[in-house]
PDB file of N, CA and C in Angstrom:
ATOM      1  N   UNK A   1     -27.060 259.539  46.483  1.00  0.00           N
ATOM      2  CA  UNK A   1     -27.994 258.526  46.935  1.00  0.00           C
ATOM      3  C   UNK A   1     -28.167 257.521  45.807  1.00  0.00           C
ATOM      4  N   UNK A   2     -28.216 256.255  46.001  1.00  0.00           N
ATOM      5  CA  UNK A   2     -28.690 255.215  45.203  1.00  0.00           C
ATOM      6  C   UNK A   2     -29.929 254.692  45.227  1.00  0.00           C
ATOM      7  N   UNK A   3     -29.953 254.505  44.229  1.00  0.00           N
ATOM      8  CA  UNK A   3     -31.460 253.749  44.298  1.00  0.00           C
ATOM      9  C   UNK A   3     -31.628 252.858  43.041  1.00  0.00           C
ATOM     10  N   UNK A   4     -32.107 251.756  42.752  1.00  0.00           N
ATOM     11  CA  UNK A   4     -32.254 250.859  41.821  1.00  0.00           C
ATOM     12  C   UNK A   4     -33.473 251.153  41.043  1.00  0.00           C
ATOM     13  N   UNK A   5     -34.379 252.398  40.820  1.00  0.00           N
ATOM     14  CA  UNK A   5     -35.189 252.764  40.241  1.00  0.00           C
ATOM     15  C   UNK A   5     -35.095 253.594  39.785  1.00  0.00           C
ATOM     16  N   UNK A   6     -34.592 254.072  38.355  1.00  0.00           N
ATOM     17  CA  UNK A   6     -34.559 255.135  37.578  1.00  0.00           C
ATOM     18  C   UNK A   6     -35.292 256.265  37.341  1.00  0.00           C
ATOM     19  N   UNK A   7     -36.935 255.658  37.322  1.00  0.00           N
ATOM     20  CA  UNK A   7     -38.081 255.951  36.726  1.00  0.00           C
ATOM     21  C   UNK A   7     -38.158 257.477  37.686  1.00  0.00           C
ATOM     22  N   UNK A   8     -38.674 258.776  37.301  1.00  0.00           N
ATOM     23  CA  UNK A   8     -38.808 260.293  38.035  1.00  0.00           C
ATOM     24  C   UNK A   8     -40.298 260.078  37.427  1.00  0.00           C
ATOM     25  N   UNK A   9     -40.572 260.325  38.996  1.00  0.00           N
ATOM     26  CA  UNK A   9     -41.939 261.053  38.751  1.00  0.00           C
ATOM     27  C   UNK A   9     -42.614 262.014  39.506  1.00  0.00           C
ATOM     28  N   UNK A  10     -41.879 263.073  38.958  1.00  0.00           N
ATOM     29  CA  UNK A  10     -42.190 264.472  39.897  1.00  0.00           C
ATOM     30  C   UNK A  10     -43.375 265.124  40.097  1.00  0.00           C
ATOM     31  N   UNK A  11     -44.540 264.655  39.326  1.00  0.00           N
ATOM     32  CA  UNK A  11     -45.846 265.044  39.840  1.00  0.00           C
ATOM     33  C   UNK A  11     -46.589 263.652  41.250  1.00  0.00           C
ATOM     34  N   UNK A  12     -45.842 262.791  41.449  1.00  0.00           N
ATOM     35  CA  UNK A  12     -45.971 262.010  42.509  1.00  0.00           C
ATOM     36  C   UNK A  12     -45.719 262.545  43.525  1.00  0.00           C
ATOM     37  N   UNK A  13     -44.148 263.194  43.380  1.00  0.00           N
ATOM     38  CA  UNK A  13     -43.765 263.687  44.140  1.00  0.00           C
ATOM     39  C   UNK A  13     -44.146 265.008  45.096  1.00  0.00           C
ATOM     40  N   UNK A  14     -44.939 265.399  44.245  1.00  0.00           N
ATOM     41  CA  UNK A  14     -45.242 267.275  44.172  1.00  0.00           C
ATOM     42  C   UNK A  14     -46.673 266.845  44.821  1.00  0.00           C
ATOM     43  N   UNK A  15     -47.403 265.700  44.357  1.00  0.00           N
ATOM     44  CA  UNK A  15     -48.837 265.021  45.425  1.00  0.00           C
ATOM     45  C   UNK A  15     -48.551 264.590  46.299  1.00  0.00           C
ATOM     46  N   UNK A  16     -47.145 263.830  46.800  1.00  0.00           N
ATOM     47  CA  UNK A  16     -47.198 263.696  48.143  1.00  0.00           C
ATOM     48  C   UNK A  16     -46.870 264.790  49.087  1.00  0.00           C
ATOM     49  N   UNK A  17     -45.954 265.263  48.397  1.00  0.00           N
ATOM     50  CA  UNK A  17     -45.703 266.825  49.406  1.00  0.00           C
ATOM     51  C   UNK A  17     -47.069 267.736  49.933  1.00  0.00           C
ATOM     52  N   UNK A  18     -48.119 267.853  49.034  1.00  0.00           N
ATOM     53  CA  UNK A  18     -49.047 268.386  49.215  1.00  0.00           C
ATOM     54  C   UNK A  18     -49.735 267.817  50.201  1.00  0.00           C
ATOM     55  N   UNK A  19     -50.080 266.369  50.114  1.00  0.00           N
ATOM     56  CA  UNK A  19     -50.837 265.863  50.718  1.00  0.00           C
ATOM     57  C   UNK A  19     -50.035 265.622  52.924  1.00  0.00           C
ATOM     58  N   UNK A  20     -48.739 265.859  52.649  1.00  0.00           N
ATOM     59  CA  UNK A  20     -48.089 266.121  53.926  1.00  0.00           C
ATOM     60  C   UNK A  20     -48.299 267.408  54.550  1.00  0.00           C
ATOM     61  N   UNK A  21     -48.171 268.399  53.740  1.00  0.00           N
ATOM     62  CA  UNK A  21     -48.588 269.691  54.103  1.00  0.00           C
ATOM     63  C   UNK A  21     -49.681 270.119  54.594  1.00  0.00           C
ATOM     64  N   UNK A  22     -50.902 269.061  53.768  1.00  0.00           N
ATOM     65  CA  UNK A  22     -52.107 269.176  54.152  1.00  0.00           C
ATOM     66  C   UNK A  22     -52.469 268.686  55.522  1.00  0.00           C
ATOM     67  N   UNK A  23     -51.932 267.495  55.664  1.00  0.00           N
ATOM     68  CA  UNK A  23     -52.054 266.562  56.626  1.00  0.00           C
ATOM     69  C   UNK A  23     -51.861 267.427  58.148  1.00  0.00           C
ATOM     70  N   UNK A  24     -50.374 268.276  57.893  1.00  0.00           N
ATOM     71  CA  UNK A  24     -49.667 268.379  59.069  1.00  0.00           C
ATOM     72  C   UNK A  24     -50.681 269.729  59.372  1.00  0.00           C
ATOM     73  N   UNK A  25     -51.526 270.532  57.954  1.00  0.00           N
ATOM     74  CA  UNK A  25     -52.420 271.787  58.676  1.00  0.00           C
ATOM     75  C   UNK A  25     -53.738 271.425  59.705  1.00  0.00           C
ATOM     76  N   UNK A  26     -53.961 270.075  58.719  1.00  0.00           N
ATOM     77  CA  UNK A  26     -54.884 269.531  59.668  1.00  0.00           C
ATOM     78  C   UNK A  26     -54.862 268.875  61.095  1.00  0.00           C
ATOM     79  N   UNK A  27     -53.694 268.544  61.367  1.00  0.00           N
ATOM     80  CA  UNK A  27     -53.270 267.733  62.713  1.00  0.00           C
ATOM     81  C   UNK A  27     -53.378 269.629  63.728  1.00  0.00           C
ATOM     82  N   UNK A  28     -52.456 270.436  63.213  1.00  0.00           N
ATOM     83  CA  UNK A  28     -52.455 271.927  64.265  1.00  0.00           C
ATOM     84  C   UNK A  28     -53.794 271.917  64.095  1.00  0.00           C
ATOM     85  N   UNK A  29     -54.896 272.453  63.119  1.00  0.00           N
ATOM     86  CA  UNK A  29     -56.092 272.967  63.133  1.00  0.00           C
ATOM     87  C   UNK A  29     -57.050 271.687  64.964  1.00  0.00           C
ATOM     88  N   UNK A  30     -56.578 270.819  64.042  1.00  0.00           N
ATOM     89  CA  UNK A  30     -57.424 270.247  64.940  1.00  0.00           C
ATOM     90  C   UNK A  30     -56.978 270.120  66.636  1.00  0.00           C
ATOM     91  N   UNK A  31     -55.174 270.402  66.848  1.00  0.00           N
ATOM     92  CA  UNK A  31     -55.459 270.659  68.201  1.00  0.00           C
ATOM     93  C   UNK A  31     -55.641 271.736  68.777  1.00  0.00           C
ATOM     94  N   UNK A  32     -55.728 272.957  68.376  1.00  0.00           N
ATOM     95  CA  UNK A  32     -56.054 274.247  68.252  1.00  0.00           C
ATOM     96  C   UNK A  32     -57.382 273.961  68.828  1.00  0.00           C
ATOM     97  N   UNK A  33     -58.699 273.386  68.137  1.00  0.00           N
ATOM     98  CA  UNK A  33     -59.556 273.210  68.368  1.00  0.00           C
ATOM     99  C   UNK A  33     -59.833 271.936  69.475  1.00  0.00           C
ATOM    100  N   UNK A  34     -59.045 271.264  69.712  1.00  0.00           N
ATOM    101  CA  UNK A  34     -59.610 270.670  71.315  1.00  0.00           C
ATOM    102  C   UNK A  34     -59.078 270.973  72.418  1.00  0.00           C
ATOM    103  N   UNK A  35     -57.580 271.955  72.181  1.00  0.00           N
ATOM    104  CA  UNK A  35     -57.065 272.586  73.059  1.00  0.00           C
ATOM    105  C   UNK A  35     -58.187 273.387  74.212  1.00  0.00           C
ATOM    106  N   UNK A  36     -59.560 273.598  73.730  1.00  0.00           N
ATOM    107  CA  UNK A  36     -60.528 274.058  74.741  1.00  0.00           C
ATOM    108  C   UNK A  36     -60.704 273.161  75.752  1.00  0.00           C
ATOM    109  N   UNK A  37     -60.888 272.271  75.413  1.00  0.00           N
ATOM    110  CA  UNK A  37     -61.256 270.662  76.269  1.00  0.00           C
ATOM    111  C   UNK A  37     -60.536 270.082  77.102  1.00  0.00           C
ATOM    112  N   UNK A  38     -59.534 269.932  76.056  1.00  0.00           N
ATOM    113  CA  UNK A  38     -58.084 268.842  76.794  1.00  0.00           C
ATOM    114  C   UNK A  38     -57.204 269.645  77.621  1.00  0.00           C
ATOM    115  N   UNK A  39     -56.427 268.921  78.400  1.00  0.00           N
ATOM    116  CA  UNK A  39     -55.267 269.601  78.627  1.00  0.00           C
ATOM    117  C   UNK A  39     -53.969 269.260  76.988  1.00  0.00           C
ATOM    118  N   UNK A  40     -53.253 270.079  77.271  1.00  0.00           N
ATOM    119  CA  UNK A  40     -52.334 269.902  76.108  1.00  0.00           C
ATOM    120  C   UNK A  40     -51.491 268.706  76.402  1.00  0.00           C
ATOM    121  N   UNK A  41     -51.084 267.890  77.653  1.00  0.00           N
ATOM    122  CA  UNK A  41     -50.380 266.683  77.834  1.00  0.00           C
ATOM    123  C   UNK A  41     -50.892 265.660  76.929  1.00  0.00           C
ATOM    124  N   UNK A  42     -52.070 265.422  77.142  1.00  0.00           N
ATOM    125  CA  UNK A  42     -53.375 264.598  76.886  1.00  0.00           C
ATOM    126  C   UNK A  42     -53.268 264.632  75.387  1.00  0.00           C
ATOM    127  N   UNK A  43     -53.379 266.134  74.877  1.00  0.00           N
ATOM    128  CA  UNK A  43     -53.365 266.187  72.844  1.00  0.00           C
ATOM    129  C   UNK A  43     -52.000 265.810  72.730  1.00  0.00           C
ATOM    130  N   UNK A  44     -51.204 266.144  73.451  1.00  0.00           N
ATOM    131  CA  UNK A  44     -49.747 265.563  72.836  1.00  0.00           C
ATOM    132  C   UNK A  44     -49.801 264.362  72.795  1.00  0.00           C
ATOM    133  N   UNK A  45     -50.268 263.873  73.989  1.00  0.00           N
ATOM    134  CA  UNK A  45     -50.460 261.894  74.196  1.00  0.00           C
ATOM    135  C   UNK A  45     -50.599 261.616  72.866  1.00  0.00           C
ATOM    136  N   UNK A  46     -52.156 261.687  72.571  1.00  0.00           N
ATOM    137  CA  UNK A  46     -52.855 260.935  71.380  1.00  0.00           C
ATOM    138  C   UNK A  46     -51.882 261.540  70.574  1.00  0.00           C
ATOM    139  N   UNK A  47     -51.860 262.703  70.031  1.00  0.00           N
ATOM    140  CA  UNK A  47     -51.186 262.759  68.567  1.00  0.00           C
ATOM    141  C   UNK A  47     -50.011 262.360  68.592  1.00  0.00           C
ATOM    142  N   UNK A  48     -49.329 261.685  69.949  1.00  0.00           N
ATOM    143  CA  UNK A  48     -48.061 260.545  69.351  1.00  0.00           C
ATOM    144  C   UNK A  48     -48.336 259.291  69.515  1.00  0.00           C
ATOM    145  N   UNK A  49     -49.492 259.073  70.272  1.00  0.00           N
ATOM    146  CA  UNK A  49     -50.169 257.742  70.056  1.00  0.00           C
ATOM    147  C   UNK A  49     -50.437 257.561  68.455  1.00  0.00           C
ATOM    148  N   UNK A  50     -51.566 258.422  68.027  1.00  0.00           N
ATOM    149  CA  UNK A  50     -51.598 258.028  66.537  1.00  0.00           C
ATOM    150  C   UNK A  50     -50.469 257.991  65.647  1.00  0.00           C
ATOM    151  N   UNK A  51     -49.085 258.875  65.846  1.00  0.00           N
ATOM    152  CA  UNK A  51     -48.147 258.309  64.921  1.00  0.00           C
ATOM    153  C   UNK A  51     -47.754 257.250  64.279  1.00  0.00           C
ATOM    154  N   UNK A  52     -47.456 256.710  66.065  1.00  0.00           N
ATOM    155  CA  UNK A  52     -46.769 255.686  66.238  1.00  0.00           C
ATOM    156  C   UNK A  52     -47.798 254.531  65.859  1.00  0.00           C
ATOM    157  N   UNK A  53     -48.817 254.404  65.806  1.00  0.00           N
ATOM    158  CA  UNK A  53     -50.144 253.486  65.516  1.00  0.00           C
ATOM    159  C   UNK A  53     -49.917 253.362  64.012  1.00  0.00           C
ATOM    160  N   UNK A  54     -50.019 254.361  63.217  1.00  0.00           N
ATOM    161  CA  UNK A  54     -49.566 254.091  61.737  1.00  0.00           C
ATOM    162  C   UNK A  54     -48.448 254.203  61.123  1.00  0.00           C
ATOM    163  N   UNK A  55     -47.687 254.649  61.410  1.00  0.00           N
ATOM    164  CA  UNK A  55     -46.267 254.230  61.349  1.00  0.00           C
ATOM    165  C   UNK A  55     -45.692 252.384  61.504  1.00  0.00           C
ATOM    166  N   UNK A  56     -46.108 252.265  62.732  1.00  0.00           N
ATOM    167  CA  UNK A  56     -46.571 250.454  63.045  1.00  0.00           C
ATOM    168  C   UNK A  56     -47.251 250.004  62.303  1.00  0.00           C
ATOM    169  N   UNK A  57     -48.519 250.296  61.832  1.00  0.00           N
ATOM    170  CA  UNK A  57     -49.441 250.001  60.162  1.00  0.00           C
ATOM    171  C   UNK A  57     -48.717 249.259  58.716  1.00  0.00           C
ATOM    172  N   UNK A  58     -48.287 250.906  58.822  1.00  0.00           N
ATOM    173  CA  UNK A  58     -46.845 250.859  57.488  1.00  0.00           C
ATOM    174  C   UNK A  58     -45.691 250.187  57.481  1.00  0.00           C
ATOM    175  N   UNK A  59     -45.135 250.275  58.668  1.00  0.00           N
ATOM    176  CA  UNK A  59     -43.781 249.377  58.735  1.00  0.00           C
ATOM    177  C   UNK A  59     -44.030 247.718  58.888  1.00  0.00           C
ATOM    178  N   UNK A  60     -45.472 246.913  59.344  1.00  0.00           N
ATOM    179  CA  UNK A  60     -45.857 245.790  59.102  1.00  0.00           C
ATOM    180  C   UNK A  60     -46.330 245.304  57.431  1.00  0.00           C
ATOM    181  N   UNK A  61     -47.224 246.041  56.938  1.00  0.00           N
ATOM    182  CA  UNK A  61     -47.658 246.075  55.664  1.00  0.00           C
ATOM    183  C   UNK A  61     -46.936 246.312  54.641  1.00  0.00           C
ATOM    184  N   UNK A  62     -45.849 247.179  54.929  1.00  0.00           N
ATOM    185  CA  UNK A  62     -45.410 247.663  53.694  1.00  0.00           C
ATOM    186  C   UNK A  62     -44.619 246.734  53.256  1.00  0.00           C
ATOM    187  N   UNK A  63     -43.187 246.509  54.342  1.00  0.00           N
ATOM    188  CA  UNK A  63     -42.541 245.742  54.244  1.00  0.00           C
ATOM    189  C   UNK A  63     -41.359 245.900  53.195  1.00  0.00           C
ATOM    190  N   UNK A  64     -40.846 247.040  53.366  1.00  0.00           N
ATOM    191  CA  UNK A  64     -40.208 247.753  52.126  1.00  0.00           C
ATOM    192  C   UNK A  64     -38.339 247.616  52.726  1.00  0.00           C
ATOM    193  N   UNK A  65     -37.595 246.893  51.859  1.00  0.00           N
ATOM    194  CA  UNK A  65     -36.292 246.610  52.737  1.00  0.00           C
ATOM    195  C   UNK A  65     -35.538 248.187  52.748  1.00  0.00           C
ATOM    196  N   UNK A  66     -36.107 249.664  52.481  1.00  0.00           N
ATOM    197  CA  UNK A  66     -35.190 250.273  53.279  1.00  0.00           C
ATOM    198  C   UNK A  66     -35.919 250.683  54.501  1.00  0.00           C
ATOM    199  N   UNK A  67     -36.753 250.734  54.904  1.00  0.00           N
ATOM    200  CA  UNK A  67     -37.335 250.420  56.519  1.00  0.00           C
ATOM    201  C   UNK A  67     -36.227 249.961  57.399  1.00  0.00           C
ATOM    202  N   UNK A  68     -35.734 248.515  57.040  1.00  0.00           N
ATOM    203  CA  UNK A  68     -34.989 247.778  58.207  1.00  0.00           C
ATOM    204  C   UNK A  68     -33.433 248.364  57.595  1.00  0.00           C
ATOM    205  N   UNK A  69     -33.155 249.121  56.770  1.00  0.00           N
ATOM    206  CA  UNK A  69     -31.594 249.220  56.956  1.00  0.00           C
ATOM    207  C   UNK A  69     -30.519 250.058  57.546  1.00  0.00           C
ATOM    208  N   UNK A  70     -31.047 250.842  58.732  1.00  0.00           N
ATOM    209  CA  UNK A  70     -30.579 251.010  59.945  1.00  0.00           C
ATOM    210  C   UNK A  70     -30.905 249.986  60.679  1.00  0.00           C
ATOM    211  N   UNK A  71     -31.306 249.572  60.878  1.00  0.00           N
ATOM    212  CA  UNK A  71     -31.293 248.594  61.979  1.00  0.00           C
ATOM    213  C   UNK A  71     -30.292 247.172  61.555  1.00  0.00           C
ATOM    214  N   UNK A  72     -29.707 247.251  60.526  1.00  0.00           N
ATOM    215  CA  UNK A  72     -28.787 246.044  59.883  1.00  0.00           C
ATOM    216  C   UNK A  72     -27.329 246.215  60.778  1.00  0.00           C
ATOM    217  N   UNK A  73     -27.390 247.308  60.751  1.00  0.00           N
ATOM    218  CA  UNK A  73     -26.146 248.030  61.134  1.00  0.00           C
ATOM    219  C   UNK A  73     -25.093 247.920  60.160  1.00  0.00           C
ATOM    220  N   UNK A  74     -25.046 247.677  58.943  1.00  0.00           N
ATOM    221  CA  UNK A  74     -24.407 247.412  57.678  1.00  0.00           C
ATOM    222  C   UNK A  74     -24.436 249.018  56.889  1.00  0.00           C
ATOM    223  N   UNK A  75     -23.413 249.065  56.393  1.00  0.00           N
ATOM    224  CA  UNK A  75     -23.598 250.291  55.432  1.00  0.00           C
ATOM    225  C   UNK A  75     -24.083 249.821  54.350  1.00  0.00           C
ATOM    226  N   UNK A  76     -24.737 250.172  53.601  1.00  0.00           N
ATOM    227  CA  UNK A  76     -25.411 250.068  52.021  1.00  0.00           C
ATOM    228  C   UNK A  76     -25.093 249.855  50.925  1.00  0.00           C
ATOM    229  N   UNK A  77     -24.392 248.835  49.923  1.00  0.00           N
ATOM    230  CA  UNK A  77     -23.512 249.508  49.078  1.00  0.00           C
ATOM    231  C   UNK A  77     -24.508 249.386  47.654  1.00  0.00           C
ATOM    232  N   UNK A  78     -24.068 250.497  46.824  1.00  0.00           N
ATOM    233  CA  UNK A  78     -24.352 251.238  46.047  1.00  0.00           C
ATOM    234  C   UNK A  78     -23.188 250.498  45.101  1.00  0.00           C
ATOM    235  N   UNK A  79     -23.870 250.213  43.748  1.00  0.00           N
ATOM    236  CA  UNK A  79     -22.807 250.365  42.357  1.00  0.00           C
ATOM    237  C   UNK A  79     -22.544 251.196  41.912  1.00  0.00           C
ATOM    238  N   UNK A  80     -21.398 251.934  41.713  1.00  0.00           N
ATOM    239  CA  UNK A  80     -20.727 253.501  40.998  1.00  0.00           C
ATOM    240  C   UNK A  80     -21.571 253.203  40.126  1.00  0.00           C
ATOM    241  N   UNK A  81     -22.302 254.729  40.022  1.00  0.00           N
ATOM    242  CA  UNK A  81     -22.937 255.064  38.964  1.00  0.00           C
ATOM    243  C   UNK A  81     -22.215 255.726  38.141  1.00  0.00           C
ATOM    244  N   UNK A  82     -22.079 255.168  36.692  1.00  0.00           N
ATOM    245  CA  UNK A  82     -21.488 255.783  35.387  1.00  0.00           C
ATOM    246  C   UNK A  82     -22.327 256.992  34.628  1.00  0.00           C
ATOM    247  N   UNK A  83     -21.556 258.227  34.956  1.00  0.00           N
ATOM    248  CA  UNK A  83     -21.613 259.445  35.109  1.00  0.00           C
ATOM    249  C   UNK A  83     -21.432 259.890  33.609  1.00  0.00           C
ATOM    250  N   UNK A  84     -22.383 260.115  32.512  1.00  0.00           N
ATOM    251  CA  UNK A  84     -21.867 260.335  30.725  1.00  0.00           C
ATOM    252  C   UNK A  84     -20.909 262.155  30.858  1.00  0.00           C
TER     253      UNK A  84
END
């Protein structure tokens, strides 16, 4: 993989993982708990409604060019990295 940023920062890394892990206990916990209420069509609805709601968020705001590079339909090119 290429990337034009050298810089490692594996305790970034090791906080976002956490904070996904966390995220995804909290999304089950919580349909677990309206599963009394709802039908399960309905919790599936919203919780791909909300994906897709911030996902759309992020992909307007962020604006980050590897977002759009599937959609280029271009392959990527990368400078050989010199290997010591």
């Amino acid at each position: 993989m290429c990337s034009g940023n050298r810089e490692s920062r594996p305790l970034a890394g090791i906080a976002l993982v956490c904070i996904g892990y966390a995220c995804f206990a909290m999304q089950d916990a919580i349909a677990k708990w309206l599963v009394a209420d709802y039908d399960v069509p309905e919790i599936l609805f919203m919780r791909s409604f909300v994906i897709v709601a911030v996902s759309g968020f992020l992909v307007k705001y962020r604006k980050h060019p590897s977002i759009f590079k599937a959609l280029t339909g271009r392959p990527s090119r990368c400078p050989q990295q010199d290997m010591p």
